[in-house]
PDB file of N, CA and C in Angstrom:
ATOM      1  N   UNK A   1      89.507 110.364  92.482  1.00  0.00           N
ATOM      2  CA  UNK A   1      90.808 110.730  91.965  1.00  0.00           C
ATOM      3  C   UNK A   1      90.751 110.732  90.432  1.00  0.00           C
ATOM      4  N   UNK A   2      91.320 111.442  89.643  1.00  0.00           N
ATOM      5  CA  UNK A   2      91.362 111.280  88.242  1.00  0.00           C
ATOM      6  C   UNK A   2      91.967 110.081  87.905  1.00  0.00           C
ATOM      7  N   UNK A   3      93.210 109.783  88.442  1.00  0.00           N
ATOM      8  CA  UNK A   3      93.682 108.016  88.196  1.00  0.00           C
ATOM      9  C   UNK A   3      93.872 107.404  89.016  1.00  0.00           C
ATOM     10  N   UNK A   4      93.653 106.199  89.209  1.00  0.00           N
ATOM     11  CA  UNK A   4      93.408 105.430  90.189  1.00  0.00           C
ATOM     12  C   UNK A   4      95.008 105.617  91.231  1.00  0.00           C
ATOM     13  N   UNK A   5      95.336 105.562  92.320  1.00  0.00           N
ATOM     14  CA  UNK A   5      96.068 105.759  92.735  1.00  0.00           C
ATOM     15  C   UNK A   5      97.304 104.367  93.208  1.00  0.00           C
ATOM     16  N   UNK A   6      98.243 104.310  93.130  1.00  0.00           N
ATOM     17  CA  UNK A   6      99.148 103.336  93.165  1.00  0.00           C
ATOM     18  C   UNK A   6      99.604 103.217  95.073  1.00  0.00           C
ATOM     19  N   UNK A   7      99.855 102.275  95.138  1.00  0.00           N
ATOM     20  CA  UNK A   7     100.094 101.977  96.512  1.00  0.00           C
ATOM     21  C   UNK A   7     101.038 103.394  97.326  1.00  0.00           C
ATOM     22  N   UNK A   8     102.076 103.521  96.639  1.00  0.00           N
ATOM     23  CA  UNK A   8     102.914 104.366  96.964  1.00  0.00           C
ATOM     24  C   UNK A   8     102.068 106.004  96.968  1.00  0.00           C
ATOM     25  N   UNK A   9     100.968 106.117  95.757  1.00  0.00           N
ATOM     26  CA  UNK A   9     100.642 107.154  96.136  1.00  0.00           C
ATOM     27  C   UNK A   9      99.900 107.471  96.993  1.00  0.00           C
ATOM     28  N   UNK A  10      99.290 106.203  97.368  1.00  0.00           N
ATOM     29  CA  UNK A  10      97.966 106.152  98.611  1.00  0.00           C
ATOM     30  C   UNK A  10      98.705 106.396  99.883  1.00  0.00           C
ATOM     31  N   UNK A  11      99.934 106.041  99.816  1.00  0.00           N
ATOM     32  CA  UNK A  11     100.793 106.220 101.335  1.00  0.00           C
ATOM     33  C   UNK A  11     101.047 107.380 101.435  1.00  0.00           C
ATOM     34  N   UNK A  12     101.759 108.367 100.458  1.00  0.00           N
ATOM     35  CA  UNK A  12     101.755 109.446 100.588  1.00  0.00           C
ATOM     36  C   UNK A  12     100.648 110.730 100.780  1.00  0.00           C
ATOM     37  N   UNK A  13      99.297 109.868 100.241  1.00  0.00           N
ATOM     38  CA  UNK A  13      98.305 111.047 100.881  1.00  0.00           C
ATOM     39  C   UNK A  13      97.777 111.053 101.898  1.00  0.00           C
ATOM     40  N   UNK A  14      98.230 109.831 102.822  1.00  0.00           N
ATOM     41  CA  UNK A  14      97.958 109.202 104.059  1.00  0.00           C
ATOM     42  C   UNK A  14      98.866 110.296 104.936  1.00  0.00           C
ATOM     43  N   UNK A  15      99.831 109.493 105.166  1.00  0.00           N
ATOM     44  CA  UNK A  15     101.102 110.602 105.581  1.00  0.00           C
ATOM     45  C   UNK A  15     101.001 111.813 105.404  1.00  0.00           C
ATOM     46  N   UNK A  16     100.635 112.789 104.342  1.00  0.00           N
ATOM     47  CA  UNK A  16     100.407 114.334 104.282  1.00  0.00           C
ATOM     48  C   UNK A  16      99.271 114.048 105.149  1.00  0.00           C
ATOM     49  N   UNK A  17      97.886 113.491 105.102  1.00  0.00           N
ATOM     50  CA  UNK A  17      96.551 113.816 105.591  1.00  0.00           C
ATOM     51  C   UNK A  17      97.336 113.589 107.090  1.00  0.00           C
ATOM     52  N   UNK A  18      98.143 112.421 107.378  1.00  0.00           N
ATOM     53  CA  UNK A  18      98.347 112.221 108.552  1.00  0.00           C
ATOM     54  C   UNK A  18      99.174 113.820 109.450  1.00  0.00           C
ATOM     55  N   UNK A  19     100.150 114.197 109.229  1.00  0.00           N
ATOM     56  CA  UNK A  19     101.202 114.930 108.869  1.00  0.00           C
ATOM     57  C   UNK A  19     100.180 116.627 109.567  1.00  0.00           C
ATOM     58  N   UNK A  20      99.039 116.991 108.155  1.00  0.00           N
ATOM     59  CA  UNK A  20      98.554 118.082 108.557  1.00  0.00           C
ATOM     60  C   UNK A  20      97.369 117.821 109.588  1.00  0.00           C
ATOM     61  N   UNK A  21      97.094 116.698 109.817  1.00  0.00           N
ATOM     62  CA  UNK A  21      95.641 116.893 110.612  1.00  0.00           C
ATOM     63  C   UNK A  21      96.314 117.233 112.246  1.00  0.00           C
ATOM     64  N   UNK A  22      97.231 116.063 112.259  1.00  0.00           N
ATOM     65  CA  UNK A  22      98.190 116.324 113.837  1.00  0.00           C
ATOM     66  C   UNK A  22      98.397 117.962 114.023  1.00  0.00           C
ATOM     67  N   UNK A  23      99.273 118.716 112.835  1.00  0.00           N
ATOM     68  CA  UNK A  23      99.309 119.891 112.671  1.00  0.00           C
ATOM     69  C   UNK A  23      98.064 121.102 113.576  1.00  0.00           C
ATOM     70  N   UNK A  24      96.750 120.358 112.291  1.00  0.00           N
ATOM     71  CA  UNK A  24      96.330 121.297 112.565  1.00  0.00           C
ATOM     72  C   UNK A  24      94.923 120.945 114.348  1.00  0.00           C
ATOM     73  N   UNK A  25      95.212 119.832 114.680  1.00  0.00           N
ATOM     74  CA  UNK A  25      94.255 119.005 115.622  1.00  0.00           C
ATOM     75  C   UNK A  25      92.953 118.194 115.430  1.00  0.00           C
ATOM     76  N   UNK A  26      93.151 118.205 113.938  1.00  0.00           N
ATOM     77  CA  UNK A  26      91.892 117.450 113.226  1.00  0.00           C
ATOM     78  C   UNK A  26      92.035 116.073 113.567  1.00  0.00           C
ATOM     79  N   UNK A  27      90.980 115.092 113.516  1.00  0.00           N
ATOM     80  CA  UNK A  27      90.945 113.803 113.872  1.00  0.00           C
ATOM     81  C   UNK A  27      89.977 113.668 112.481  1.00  0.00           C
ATOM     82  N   UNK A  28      89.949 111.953 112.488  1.00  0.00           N
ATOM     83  CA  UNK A  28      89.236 111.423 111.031  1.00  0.00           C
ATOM     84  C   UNK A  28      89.143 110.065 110.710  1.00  0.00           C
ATOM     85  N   UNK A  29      89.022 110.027 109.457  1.00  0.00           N
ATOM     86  CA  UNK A  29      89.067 108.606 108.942  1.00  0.00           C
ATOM     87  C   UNK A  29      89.511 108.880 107.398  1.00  0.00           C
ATOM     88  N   UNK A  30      90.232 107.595 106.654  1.00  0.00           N
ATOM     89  CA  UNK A  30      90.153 108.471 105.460  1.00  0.00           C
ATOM     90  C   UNK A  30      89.982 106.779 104.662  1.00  0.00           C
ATOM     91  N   UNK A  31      89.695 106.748 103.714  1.00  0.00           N
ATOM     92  CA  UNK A  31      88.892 105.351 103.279  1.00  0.00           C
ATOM     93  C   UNK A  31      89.628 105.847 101.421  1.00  0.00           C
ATOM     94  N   UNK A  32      90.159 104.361 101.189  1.00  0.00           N
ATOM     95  CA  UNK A  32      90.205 104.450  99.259  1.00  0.00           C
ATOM     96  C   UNK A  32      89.992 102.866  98.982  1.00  0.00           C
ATOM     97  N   UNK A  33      89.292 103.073  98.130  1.00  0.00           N
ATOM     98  CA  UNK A  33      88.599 102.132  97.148  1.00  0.00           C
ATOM     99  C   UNK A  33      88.827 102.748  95.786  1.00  0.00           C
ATOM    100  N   UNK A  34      89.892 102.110  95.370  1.00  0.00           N
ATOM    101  CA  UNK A  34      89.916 102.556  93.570  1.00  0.00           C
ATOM    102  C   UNK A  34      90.108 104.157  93.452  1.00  0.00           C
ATOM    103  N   UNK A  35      89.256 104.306  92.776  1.00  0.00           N
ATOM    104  CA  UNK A  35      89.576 105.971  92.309  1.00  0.00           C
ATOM    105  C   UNK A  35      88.422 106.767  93.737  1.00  0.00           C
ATOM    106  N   UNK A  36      88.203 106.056  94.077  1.00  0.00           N
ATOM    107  CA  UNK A  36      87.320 106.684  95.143  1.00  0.00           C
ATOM    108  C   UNK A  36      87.958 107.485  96.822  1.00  0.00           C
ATOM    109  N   UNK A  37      87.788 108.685  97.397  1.00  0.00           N
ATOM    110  CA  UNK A  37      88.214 108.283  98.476  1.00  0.00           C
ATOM    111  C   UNK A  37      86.920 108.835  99.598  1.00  0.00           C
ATOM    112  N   UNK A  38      87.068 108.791 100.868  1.00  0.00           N
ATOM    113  CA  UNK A  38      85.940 108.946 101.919  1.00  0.00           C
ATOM    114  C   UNK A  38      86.461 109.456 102.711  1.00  0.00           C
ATOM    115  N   UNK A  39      86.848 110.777 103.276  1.00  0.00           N
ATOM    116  CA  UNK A  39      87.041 111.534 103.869  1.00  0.00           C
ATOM    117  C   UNK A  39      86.037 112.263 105.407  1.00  0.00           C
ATOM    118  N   UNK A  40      86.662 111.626 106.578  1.00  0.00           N
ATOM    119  CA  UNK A  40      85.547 112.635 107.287  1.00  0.00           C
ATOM    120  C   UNK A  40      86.690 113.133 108.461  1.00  0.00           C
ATOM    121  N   UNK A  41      85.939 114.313 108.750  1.00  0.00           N
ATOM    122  CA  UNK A  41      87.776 115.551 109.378  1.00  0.00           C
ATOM    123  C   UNK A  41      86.652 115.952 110.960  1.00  0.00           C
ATOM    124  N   UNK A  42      87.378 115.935 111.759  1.00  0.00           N
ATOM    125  CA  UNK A  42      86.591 115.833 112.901  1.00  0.00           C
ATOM    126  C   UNK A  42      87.697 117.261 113.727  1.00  0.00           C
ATOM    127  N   UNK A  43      86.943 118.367 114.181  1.00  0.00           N
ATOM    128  CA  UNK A  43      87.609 119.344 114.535  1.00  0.00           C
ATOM    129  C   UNK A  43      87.024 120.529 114.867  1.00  0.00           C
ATOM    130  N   UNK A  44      87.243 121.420 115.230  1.00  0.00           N
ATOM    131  CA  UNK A  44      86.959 122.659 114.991  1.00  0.00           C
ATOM    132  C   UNK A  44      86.580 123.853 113.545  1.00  0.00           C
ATOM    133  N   UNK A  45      85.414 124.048 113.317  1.00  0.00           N
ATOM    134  CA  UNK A  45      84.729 124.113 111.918  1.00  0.00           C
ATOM    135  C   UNK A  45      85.608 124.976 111.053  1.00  0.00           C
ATOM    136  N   UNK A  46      86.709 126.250 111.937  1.00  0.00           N
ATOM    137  CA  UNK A  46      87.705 127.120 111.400  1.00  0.00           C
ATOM    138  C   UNK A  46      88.664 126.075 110.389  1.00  0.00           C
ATOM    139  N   UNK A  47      88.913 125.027 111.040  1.00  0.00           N
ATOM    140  CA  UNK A  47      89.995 123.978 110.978  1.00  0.00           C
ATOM    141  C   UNK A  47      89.456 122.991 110.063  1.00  0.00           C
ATOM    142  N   UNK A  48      88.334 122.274 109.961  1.00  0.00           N
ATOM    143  CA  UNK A  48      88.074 121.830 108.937  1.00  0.00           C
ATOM    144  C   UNK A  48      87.499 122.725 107.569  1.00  0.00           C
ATOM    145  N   UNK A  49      86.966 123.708 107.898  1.00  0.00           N
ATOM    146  CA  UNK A  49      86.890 124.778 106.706  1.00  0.00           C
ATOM    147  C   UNK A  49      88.350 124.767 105.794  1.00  0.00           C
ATOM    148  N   UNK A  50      89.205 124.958 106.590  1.00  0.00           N
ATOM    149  CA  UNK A  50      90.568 125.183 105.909  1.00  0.00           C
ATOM    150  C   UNK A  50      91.251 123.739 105.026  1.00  0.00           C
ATOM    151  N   UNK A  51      90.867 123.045 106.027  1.00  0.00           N
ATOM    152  CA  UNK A  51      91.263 121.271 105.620  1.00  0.00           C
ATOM    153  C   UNK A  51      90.490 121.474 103.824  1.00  0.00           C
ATOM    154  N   UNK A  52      89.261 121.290 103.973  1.00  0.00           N
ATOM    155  CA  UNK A  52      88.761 121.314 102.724  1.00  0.00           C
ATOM    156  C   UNK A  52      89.152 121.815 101.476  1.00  0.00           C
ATOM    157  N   UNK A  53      88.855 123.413 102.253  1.00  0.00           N
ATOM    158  CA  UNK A  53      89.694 124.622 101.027  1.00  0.00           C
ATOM    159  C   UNK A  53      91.046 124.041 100.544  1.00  0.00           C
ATOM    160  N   UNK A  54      92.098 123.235 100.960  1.00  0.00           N
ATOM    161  CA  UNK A  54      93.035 122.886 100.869  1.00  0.00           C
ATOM    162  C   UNK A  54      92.686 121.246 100.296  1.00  0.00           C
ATOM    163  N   UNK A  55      92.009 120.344 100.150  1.00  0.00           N
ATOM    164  CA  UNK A  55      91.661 119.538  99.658  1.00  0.00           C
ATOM    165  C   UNK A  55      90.877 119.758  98.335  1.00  0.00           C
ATOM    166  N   UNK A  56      90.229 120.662  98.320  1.00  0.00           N
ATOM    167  CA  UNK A  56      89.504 120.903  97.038  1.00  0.00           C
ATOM    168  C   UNK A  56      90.159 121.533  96.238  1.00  0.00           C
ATOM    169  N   UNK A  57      91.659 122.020  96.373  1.00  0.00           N
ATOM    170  CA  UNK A  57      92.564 122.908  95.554  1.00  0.00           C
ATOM    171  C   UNK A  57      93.471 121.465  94.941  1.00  0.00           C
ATOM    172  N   UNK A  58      93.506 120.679  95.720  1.00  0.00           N
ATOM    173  CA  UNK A  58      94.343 119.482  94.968  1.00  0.00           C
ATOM    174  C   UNK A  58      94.482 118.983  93.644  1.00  0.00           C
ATOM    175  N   UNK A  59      95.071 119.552  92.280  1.00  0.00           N
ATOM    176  CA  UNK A  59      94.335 119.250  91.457  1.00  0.00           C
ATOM    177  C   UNK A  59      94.446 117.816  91.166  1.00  0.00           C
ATOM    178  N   UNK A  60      94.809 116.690  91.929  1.00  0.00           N
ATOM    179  CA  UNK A  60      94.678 115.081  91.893  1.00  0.00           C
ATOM    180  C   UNK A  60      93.067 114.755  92.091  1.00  0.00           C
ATOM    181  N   UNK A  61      92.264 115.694  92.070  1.00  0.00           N
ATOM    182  CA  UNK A  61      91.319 115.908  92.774  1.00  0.00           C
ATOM    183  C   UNK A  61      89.669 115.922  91.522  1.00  0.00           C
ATOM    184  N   UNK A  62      88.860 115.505  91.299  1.00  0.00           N
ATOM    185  CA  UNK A  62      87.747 116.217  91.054  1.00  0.00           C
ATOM    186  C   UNK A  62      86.158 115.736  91.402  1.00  0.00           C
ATOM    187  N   UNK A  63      85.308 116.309  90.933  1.00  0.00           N
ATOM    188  CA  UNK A  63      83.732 116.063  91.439  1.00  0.00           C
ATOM    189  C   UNK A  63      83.757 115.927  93.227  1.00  0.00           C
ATOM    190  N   UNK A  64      84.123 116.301  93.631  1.00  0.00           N
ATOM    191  CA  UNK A  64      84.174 116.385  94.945  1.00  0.00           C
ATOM    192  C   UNK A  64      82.802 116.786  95.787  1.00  0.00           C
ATOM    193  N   UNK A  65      82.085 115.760  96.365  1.00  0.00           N
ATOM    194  CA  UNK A  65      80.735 116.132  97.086  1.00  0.00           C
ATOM    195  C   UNK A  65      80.898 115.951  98.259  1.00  0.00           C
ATOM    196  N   UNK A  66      80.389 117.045  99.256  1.00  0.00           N
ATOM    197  CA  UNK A  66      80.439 117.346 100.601  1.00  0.00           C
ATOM    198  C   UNK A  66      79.067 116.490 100.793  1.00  0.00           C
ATOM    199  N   UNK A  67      79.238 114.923 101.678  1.00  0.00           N
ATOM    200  CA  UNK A  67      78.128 114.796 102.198  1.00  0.00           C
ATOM    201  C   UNK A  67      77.571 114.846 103.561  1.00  0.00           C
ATOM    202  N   UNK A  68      78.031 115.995 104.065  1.00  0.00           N
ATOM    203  CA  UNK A  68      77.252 116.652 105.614  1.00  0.00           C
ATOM    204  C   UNK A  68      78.149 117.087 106.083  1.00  0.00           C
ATOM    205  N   UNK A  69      77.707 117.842 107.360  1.00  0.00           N
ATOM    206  CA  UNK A  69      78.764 118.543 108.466  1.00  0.00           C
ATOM    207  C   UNK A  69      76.929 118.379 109.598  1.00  0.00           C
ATOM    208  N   UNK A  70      78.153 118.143 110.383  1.00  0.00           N
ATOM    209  CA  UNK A  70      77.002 118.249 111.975  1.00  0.00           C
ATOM    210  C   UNK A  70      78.227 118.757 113.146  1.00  0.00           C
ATOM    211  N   UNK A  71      77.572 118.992 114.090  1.00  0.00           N
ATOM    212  CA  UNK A  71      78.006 119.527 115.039  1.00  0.00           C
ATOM    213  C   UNK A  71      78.457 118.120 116.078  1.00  0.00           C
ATOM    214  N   UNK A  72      79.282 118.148 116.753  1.00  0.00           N
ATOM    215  CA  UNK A  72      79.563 116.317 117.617  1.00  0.00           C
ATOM    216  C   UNK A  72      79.984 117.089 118.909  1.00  0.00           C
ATOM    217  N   UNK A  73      80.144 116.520 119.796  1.00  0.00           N
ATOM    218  CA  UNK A  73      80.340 116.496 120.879  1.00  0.00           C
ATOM    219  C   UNK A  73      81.309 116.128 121.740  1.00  0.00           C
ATOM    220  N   UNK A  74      81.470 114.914 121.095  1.00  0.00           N
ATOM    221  CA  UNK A  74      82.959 113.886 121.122  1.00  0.00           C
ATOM    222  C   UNK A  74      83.076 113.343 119.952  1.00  0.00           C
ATOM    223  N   UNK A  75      84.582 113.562 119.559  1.00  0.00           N
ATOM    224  CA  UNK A  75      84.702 112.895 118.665  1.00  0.00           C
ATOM    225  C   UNK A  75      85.372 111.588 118.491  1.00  0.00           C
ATOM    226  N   UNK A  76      84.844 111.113 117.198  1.00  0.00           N
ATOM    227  CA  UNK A  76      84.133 109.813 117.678  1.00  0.00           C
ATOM    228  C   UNK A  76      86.607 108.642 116.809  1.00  0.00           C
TER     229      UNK A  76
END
């Protein structure tokens, strides 16, 4: 995150993440530590393609590194 995020704002990106994943049928985890967050979107690749594109437009947002995509079976 560019600034560390305040309780209230961590709830609210919870709630949106919560909010669109139901939306869109994504499942996940979402992890913050400080300015840090850990993101993993469990779905259909159309559906997390879009999740992203829409996460990486955030401008609360920067240096953003994709670390993997695999294919699952069940998600977990």
């Amino acid at each position: 995150a560019r600034v560390q995020p305040d309780a209230a704002t961590v709830h609210d990106i919870l709630a949106a993440s919560r909010r669109n994943n139901r939306r869109d049928g994504l499942t996940g985890l979402l992890v913050v530590g400080g300015r840090r967050f850990l993101q993993v979107l469990e779905g259909p690749r159309a559906l997390t393609d879009a999740a992203s594109v829409r996460i990486k437009a955030d401008p609360r947002h920067f240096a953003l590194v994709e670390l993997g995509r695999k294919r699952i079976t069940d998600r977990a």
